[in-house]
PDB file of N, CA and C in Angstrom:
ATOM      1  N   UNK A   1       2.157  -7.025  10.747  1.00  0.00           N
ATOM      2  CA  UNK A   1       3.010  -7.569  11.794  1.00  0.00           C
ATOM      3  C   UNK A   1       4.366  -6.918  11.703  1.00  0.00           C
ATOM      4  N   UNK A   2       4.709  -6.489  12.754  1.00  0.00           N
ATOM      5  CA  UNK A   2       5.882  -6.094  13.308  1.00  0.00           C
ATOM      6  C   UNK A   2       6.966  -7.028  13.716  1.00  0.00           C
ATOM      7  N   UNK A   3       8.025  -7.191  12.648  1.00  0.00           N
ATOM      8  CA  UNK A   3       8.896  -8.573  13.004  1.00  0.00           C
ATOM      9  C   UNK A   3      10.389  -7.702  13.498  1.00  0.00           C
ATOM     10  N   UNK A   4      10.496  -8.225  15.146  1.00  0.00           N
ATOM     11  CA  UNK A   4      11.915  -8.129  15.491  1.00  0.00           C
ATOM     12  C   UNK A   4      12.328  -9.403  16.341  1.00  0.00           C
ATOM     13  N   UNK A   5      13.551  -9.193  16.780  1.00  0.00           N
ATOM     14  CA  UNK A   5      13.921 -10.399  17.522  1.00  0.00           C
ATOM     15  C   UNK A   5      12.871 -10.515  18.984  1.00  0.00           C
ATOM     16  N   UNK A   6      12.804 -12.003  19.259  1.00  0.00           N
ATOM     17  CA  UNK A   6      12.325 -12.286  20.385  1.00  0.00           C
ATOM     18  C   UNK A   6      12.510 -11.795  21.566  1.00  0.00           C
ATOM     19  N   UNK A   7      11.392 -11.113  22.078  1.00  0.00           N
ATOM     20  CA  UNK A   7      11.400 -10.755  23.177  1.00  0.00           C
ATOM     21  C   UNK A   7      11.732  -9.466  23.087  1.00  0.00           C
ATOM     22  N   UNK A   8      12.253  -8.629  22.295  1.00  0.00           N
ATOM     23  CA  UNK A   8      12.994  -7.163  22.129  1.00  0.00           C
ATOM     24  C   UNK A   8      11.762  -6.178  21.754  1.00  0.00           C
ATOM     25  N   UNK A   9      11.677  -5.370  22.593  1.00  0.00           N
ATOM     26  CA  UNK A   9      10.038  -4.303  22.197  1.00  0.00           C
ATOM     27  C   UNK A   9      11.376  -3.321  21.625  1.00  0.00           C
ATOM     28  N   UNK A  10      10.538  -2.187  20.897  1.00  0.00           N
ATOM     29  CA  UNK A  10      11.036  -1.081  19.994  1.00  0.00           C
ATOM     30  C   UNK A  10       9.974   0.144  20.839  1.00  0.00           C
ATOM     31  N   UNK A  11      10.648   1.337  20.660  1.00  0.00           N
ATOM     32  CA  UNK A  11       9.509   2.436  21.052  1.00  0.00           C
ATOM     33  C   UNK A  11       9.421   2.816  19.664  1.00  0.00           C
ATOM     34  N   UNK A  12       8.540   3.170  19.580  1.00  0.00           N
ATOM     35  CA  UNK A  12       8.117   3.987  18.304  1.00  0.00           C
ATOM     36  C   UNK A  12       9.331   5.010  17.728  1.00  0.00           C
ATOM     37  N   UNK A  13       9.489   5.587  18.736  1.00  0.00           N
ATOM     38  CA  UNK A  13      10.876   6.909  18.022  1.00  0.00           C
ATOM     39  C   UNK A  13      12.303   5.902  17.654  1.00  0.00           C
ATOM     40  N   UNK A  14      11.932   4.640  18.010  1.00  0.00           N
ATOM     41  CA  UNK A  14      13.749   4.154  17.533  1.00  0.00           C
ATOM     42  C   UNK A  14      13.446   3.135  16.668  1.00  0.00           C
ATOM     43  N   UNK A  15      12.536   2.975  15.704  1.00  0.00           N
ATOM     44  CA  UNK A  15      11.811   2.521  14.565  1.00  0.00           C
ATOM     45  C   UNK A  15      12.513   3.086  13.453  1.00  0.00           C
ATOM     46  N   UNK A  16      12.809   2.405  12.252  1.00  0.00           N
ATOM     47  CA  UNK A  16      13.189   2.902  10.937  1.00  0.00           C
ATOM     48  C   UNK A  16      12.129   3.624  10.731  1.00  0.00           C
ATOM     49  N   UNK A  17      12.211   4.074   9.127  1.00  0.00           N
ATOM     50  CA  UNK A  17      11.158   4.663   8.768  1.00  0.00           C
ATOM     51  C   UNK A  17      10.128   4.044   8.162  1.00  0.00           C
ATOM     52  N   UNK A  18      10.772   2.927   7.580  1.00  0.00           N
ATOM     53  CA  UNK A  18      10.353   1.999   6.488  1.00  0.00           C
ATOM     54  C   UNK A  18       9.252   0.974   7.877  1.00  0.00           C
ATOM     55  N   UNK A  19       9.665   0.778   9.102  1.00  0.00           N
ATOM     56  CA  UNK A  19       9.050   0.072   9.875  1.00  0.00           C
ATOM     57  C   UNK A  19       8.023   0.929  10.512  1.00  0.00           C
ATOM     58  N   UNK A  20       7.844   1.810  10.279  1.00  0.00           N
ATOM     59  CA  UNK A  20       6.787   3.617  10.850  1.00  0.00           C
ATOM     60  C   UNK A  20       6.183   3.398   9.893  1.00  0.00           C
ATOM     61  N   UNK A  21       6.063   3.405   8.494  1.00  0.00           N
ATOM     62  CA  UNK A  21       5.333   3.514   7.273  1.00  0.00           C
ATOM     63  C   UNK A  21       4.032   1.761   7.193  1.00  0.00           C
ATOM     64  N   UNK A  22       5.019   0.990   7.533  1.00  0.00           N
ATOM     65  CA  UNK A  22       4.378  -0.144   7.899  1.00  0.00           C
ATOM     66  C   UNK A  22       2.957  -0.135   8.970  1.00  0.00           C
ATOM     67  N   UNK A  23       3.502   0.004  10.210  1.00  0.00           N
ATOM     68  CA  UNK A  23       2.772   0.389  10.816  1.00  0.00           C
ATOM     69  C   UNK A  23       1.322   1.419  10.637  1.00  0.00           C
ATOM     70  N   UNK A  24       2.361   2.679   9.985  1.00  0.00           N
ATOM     71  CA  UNK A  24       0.751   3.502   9.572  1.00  0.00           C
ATOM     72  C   UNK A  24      -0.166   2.853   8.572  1.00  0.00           C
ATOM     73  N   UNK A  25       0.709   1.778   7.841  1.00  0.00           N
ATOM     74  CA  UNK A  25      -0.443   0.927   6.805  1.00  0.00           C
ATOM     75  C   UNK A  25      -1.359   0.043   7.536  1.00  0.00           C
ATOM     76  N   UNK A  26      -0.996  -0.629   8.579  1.00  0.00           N
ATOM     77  CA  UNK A  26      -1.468  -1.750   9.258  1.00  0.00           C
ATOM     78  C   UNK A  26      -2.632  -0.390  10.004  1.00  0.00           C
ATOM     79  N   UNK A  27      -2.731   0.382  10.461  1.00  0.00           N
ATOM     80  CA  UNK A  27      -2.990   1.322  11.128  1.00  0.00           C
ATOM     81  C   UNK A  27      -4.491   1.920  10.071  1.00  0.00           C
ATOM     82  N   UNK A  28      -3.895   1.852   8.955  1.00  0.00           N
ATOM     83  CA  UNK A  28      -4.911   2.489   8.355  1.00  0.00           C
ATOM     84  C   UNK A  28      -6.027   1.435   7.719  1.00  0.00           C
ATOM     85  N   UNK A  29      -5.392   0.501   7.505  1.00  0.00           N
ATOM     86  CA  UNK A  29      -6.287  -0.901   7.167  1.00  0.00           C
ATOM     87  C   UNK A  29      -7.109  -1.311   8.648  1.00  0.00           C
ATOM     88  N   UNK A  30      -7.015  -1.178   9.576  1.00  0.00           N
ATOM     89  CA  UNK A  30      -7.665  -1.409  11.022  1.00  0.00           C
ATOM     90  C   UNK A  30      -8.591  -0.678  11.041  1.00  0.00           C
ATOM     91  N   UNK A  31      -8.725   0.813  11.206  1.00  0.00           N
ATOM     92  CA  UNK A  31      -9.267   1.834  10.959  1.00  0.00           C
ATOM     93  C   UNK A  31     -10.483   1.301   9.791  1.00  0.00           C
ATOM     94  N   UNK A  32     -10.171   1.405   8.803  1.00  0.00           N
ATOM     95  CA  UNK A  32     -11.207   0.809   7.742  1.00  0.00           C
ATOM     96  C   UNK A  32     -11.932  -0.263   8.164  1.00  0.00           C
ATOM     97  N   UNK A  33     -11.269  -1.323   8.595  1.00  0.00           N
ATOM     98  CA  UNK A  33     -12.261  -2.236   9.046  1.00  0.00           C
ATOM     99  C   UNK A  33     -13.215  -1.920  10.349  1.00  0.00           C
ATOM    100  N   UNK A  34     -12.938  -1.081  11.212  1.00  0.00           N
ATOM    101  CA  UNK A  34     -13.234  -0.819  12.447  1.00  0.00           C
ATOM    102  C   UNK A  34     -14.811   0.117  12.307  1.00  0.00           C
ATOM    103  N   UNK A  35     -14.405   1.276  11.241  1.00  0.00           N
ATOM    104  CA  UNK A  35     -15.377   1.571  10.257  1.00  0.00           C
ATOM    105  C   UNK A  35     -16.499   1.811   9.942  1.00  0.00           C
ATOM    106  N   UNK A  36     -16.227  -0.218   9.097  1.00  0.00           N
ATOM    107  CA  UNK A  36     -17.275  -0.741   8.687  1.00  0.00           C
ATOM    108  C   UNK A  36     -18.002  -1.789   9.722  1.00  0.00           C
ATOM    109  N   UNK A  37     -17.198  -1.577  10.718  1.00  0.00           N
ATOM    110  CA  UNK A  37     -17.975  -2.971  11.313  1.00  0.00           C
ATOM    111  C   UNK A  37     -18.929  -1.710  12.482  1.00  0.00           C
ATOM    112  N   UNK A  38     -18.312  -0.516  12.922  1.00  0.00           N
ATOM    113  CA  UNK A  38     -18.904   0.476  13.533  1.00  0.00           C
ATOM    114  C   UNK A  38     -20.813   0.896  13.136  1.00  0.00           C
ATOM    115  N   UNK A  39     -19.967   0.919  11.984  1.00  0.00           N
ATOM    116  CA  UNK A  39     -21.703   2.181  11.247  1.00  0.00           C
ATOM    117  C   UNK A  39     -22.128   1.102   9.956  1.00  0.00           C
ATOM    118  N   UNK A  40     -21.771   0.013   9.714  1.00  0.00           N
ATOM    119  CA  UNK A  40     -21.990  -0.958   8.746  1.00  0.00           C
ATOM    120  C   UNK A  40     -21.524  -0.196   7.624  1.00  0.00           C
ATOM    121  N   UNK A  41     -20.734   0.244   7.356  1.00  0.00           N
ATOM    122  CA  UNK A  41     -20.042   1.403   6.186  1.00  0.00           C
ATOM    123  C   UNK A  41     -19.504   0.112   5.772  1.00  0.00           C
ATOM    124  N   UNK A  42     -19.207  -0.014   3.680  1.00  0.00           N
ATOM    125  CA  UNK A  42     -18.074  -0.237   3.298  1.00  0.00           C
ATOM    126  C   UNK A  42     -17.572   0.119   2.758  1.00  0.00           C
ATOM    127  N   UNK A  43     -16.076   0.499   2.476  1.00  0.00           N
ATOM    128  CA  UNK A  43     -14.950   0.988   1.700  1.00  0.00           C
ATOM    129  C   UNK A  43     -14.501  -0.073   0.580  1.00  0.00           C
ATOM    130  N   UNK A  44     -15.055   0.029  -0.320  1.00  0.00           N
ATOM    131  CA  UNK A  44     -14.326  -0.787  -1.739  1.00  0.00           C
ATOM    132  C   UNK A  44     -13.259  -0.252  -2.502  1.00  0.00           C
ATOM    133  N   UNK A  45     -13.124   1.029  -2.418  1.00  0.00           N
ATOM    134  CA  UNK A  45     -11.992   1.590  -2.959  1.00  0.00           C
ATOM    135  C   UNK A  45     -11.195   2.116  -2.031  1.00  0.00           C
ATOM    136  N   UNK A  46      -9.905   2.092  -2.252  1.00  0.00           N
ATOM    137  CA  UNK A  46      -8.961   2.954  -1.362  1.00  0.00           C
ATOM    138  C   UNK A  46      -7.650   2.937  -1.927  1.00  0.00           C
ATOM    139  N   UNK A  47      -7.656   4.534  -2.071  1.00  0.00           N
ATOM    140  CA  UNK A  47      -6.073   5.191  -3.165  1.00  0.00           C
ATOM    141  C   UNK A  47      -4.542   5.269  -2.161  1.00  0.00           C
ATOM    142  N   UNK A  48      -4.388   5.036  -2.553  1.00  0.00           N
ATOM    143  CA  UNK A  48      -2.803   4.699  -1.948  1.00  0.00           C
ATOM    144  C   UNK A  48      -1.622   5.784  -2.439  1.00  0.00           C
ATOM    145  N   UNK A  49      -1.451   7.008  -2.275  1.00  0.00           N
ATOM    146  CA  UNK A  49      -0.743   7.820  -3.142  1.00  0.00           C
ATOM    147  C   UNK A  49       0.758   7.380  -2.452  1.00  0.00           C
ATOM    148  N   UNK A  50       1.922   7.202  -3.239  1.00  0.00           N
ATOM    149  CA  UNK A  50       2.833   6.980  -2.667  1.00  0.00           C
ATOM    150  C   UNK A  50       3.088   6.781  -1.602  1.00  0.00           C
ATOM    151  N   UNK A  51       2.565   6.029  -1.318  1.00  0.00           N
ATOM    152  CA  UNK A  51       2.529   5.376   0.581  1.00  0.00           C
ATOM    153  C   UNK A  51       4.144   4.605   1.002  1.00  0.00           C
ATOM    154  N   UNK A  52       4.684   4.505   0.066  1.00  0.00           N
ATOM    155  CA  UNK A  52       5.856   3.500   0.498  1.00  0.00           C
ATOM    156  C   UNK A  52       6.889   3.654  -0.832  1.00  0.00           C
ATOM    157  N   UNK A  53       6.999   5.161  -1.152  1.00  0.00           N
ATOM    158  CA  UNK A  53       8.142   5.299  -2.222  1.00  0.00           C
ATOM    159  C   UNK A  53       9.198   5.521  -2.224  1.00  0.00           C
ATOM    160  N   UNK A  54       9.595   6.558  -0.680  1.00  0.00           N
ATOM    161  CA  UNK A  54      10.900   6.724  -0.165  1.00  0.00           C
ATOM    162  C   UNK A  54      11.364   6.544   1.160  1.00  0.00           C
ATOM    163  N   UNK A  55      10.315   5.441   2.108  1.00  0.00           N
ATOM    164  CA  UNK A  55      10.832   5.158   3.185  1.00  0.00           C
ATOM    165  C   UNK A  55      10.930   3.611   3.639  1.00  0.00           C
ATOM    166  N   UNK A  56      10.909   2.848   2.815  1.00  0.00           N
ATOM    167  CA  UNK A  56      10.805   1.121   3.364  1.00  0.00           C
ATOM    168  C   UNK A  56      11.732   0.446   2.202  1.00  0.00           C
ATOM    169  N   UNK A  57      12.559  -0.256   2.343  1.00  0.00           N
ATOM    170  CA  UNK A  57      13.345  -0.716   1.737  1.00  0.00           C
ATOM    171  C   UNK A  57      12.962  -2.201   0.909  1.00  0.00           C
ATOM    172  N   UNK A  58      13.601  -3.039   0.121  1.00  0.00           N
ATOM    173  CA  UNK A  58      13.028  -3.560  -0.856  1.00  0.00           C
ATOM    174  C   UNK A  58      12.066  -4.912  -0.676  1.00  0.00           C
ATOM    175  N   UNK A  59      12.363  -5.512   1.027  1.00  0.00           N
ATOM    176  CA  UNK A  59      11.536  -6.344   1.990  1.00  0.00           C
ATOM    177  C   UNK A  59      10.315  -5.868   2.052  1.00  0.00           C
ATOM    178  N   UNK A  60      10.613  -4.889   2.817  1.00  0.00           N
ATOM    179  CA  UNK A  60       9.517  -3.691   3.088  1.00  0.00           C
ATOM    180  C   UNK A  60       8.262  -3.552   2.554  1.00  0.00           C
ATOM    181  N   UNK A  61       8.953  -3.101   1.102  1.00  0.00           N
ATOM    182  CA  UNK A  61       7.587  -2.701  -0.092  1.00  0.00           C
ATOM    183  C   UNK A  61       7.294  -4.026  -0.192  1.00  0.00           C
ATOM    184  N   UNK A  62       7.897  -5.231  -0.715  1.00  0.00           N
ATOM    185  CA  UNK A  62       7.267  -6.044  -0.996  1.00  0.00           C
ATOM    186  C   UNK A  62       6.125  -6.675   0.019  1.00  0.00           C
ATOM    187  N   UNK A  63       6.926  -7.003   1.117  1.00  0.00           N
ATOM    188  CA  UNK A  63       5.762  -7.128   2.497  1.00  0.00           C
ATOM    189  C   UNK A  63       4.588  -6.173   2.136  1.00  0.00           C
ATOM    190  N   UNK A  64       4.409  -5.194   2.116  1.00  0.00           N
ATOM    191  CA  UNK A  64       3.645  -4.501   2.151  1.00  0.00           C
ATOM    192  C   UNK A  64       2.415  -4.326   0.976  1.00  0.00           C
ATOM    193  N   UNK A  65       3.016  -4.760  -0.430  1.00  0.00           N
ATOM    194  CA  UNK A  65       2.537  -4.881  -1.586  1.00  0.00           C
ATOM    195  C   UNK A  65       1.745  -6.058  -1.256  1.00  0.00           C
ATOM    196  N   UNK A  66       2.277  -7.428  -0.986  1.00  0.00           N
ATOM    197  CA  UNK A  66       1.344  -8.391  -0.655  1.00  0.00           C
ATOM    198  C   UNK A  66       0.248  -8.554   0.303  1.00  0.00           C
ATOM    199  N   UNK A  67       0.672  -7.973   1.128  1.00  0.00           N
ATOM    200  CA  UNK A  67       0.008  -7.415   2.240  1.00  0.00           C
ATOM    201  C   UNK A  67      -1.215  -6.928   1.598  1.00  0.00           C
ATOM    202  N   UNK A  68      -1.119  -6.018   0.944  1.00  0.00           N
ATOM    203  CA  UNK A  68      -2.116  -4.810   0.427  1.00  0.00           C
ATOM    204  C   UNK A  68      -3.039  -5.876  -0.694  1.00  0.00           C
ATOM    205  N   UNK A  69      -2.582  -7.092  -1.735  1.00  0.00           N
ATOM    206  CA  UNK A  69      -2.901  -7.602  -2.185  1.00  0.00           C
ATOM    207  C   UNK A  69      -4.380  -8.961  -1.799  1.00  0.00           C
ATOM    208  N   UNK A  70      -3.371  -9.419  -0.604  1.00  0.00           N
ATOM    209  CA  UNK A  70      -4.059 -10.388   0.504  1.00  0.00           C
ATOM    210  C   UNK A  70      -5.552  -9.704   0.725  1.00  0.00           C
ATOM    211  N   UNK A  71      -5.695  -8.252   1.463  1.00  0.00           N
ATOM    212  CA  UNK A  71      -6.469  -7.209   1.929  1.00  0.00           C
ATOM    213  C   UNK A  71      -7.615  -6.734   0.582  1.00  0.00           C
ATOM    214  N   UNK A  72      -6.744  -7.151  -0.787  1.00  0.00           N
ATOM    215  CA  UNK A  72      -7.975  -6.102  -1.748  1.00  0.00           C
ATOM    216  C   UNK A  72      -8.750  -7.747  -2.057  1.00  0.00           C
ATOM    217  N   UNK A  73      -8.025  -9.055  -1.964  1.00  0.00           N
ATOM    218  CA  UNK A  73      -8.655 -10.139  -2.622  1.00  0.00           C
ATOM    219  C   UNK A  73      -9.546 -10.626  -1.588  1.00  0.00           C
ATOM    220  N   UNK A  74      -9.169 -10.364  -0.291  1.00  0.00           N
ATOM    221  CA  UNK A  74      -9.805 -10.988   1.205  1.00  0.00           C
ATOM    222  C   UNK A  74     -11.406  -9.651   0.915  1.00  0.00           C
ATOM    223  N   UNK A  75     -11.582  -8.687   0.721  1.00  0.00           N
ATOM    224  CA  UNK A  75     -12.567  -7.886   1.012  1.00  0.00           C
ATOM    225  C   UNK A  75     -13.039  -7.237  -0.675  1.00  0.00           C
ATOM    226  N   UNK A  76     -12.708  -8.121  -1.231  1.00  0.00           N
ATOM    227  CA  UNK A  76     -12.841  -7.922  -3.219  1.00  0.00           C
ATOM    228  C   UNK A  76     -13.371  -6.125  -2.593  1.00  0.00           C
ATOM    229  N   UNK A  77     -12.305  -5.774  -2.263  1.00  0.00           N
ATOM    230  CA  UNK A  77     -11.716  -4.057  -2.394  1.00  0.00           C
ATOM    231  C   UNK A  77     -10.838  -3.611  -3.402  1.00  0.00           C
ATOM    232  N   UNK A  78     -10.909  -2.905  -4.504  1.00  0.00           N
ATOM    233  CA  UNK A  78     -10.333  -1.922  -5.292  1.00  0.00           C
ATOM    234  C   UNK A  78      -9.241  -0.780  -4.370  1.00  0.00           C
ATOM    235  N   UNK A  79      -8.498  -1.635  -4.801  1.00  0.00           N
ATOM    236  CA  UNK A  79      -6.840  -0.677  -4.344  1.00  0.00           C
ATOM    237  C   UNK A  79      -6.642   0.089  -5.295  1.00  0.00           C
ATOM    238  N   UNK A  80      -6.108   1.757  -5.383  1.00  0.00           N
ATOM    239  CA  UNK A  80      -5.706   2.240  -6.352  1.00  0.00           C
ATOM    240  C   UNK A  80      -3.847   2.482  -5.741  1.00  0.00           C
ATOM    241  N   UNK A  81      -2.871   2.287  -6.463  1.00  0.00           N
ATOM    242  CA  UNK A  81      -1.786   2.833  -5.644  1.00  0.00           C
ATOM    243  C   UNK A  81      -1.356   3.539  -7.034  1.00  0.00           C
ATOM    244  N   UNK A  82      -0.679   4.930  -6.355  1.00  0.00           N
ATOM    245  CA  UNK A  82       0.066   5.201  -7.078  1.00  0.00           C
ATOM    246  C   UNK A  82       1.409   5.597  -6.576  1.00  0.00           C
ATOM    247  N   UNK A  83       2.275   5.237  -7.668  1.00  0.00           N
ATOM    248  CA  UNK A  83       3.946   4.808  -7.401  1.00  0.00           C
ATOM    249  C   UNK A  83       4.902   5.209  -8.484  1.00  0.00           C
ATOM    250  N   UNK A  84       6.004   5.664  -7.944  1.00  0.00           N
ATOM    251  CA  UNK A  84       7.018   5.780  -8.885  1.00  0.00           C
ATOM    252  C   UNK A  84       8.564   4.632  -8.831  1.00  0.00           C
ATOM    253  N   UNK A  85       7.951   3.742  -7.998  1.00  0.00           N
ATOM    254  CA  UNK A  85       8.246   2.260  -8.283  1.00  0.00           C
ATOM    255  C   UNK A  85       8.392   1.224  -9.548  1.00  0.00           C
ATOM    256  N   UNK A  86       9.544   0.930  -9.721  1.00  0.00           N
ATOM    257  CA  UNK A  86       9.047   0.040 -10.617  1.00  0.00           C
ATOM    258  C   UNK A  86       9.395  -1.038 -10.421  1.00  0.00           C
ATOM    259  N   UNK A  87       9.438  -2.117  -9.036  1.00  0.00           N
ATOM    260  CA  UNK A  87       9.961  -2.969  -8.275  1.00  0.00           C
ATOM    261  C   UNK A  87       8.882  -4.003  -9.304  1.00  0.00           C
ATOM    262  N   UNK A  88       9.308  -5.728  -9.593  1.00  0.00           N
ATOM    263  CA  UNK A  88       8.532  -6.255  -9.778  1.00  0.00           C
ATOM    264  C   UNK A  88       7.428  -6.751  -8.876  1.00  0.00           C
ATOM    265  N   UNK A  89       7.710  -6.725  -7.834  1.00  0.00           N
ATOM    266  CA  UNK A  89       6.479  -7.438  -6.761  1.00  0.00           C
ATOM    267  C   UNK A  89       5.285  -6.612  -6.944  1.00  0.00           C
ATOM    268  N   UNK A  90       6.109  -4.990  -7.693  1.00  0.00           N
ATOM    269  CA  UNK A  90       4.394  -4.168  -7.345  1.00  0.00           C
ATOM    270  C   UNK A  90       3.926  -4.733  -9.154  1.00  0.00           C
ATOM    271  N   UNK A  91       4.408  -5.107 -10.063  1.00  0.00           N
ATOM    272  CA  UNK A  91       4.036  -5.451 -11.167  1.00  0.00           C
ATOM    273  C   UNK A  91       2.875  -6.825 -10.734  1.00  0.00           C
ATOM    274  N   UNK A  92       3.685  -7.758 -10.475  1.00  0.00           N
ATOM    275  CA  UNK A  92       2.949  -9.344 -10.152  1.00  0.00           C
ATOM    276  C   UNK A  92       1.806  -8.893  -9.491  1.00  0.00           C
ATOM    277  N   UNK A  93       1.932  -7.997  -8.473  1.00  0.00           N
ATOM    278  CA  UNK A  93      -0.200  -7.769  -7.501  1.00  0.00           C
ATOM    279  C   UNK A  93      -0.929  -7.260  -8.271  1.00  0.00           C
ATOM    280  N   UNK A  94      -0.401  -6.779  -9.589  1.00  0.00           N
ATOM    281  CA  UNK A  94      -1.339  -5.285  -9.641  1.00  0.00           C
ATOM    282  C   UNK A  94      -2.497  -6.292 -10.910  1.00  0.00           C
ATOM    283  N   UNK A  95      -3.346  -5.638 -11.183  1.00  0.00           N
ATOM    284  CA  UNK A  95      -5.033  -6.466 -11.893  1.00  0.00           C
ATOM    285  C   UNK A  95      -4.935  -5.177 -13.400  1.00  0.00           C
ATOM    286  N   UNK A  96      -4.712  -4.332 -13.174  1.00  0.00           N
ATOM    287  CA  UNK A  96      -4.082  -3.203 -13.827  1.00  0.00           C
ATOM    288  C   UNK A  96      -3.619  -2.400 -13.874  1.00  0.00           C
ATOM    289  N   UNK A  97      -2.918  -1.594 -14.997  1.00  0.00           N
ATOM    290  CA  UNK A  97      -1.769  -0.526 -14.581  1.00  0.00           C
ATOM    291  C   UNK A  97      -1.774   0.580 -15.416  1.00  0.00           C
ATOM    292  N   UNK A  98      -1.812   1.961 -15.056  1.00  0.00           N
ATOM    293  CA  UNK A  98      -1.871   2.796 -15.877  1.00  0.00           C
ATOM    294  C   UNK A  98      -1.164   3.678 -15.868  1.00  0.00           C
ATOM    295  N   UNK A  99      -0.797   4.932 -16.606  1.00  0.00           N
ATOM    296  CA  UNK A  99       0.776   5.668 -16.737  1.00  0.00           C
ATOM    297  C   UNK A  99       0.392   7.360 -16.949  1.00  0.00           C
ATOM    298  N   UNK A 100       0.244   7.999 -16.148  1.00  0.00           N
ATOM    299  CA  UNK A 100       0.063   9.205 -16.941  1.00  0.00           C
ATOM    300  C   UNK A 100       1.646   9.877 -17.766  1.00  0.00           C
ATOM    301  N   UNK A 101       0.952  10.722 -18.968  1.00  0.00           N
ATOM    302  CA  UNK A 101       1.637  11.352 -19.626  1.00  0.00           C
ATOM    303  C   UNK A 101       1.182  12.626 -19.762  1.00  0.00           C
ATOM    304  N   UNK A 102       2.186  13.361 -19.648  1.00  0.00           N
ATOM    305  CA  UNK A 102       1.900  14.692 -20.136  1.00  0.00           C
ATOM    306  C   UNK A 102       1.757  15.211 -21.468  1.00  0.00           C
ATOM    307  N   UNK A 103       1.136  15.861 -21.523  1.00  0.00           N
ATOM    308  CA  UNK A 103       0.440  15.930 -23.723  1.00  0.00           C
ATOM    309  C   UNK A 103       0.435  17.810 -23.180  1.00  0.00           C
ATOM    310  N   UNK A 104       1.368  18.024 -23.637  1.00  0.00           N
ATOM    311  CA  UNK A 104       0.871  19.528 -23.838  1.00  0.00           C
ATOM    312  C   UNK A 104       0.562  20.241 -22.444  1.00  0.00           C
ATOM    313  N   UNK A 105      -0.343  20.661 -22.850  1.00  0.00           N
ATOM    314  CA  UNK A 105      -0.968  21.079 -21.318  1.00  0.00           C
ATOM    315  C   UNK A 105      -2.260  20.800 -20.606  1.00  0.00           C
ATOM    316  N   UNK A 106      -2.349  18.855 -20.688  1.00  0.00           N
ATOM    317  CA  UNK A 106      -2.905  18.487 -20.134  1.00  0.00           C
ATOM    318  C   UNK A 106      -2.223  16.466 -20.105  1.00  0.00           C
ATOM    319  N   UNK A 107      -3.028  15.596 -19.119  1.00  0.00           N
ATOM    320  CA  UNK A 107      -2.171  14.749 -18.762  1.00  0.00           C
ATOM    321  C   UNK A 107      -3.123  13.504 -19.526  1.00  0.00           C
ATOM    322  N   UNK A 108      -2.918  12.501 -19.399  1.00  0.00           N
ATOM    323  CA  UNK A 108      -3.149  11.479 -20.570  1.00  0.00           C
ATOM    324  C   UNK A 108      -3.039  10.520 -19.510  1.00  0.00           C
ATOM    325  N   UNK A 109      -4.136   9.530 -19.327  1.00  0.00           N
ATOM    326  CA  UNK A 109      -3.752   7.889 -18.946  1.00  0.00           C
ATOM    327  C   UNK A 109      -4.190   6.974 -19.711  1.00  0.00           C
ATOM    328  N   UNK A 110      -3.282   6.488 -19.937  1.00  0.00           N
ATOM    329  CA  UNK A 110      -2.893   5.262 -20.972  1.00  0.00           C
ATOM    330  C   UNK A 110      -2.706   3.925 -20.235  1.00  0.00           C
ATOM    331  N   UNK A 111      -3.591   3.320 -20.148  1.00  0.00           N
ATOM    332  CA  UNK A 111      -3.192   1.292 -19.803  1.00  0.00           C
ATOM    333  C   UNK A 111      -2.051   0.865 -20.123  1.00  0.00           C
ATOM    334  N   UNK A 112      -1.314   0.456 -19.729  1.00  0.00           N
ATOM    335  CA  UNK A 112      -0.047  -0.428 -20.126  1.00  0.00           C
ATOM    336  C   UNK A 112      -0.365  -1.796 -19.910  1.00  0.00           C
ATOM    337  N   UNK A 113       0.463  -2.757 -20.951  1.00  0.00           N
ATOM    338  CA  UNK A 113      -0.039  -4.041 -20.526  1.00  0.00           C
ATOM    339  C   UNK A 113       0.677  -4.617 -19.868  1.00  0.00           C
ATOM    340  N   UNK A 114       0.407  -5.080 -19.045  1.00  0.00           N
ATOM    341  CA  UNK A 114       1.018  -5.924 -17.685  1.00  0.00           C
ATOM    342  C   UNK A 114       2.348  -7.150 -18.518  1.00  0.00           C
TER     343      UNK A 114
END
């Protein structure tokens, strides 16, 4: 959902960015469902690569984190996101969390505990 004042439409080009990024989420979660209900397909996993790291502000992500939360518990779907966030709201959704490290010349993921 797209929240502005009553009655006031937005065109797309005079949208923040953070409210564009929204949208393409709502956009891409539709799509998925549309999908599965099309060809009886289901999607249980879906990776999230920095979807919301440098354009939605701290409402924003969180809306969006819960959002994304609501969506993996409503369709017991496996969200993967990855983020260079370290906001707590994305701590509280997450089921687990993991960290890569670099070792030399190759990368390492390690669990962290919540």
């Amino acid at each position: 959902t797209l929240q502005t004042h009553p009655g006031i439409g937005h065109k797309h080009s005079l949208l923040s960015k953070g409210q564009k990024k929204r949208i393409d989420i709502a956009i891409l979660f539709a799509i998925v469902d549309l999908i599965k209900l099309m060809g009886n397909f289901k999607c249980n996993l879906l990776f999230l690569d920095e979807f919301a790291d440098g354009n939605v502000d701290a409402q924003g992500f969180s809306d969006t984190i819960n959002m994304i939360r609501k969506i993996s518990d409503r369709d017991d779907k496996a969200i993967v996101v990855v983020s260079f966030k370290t906001d707590d709201v994305l701590y509280d959704n997450l089921d687990y969390m993991y960290e890569l490290q670099s070792n030399e010349l190759f990368s390492i993921l390690k669990e962290v505990a919540l």
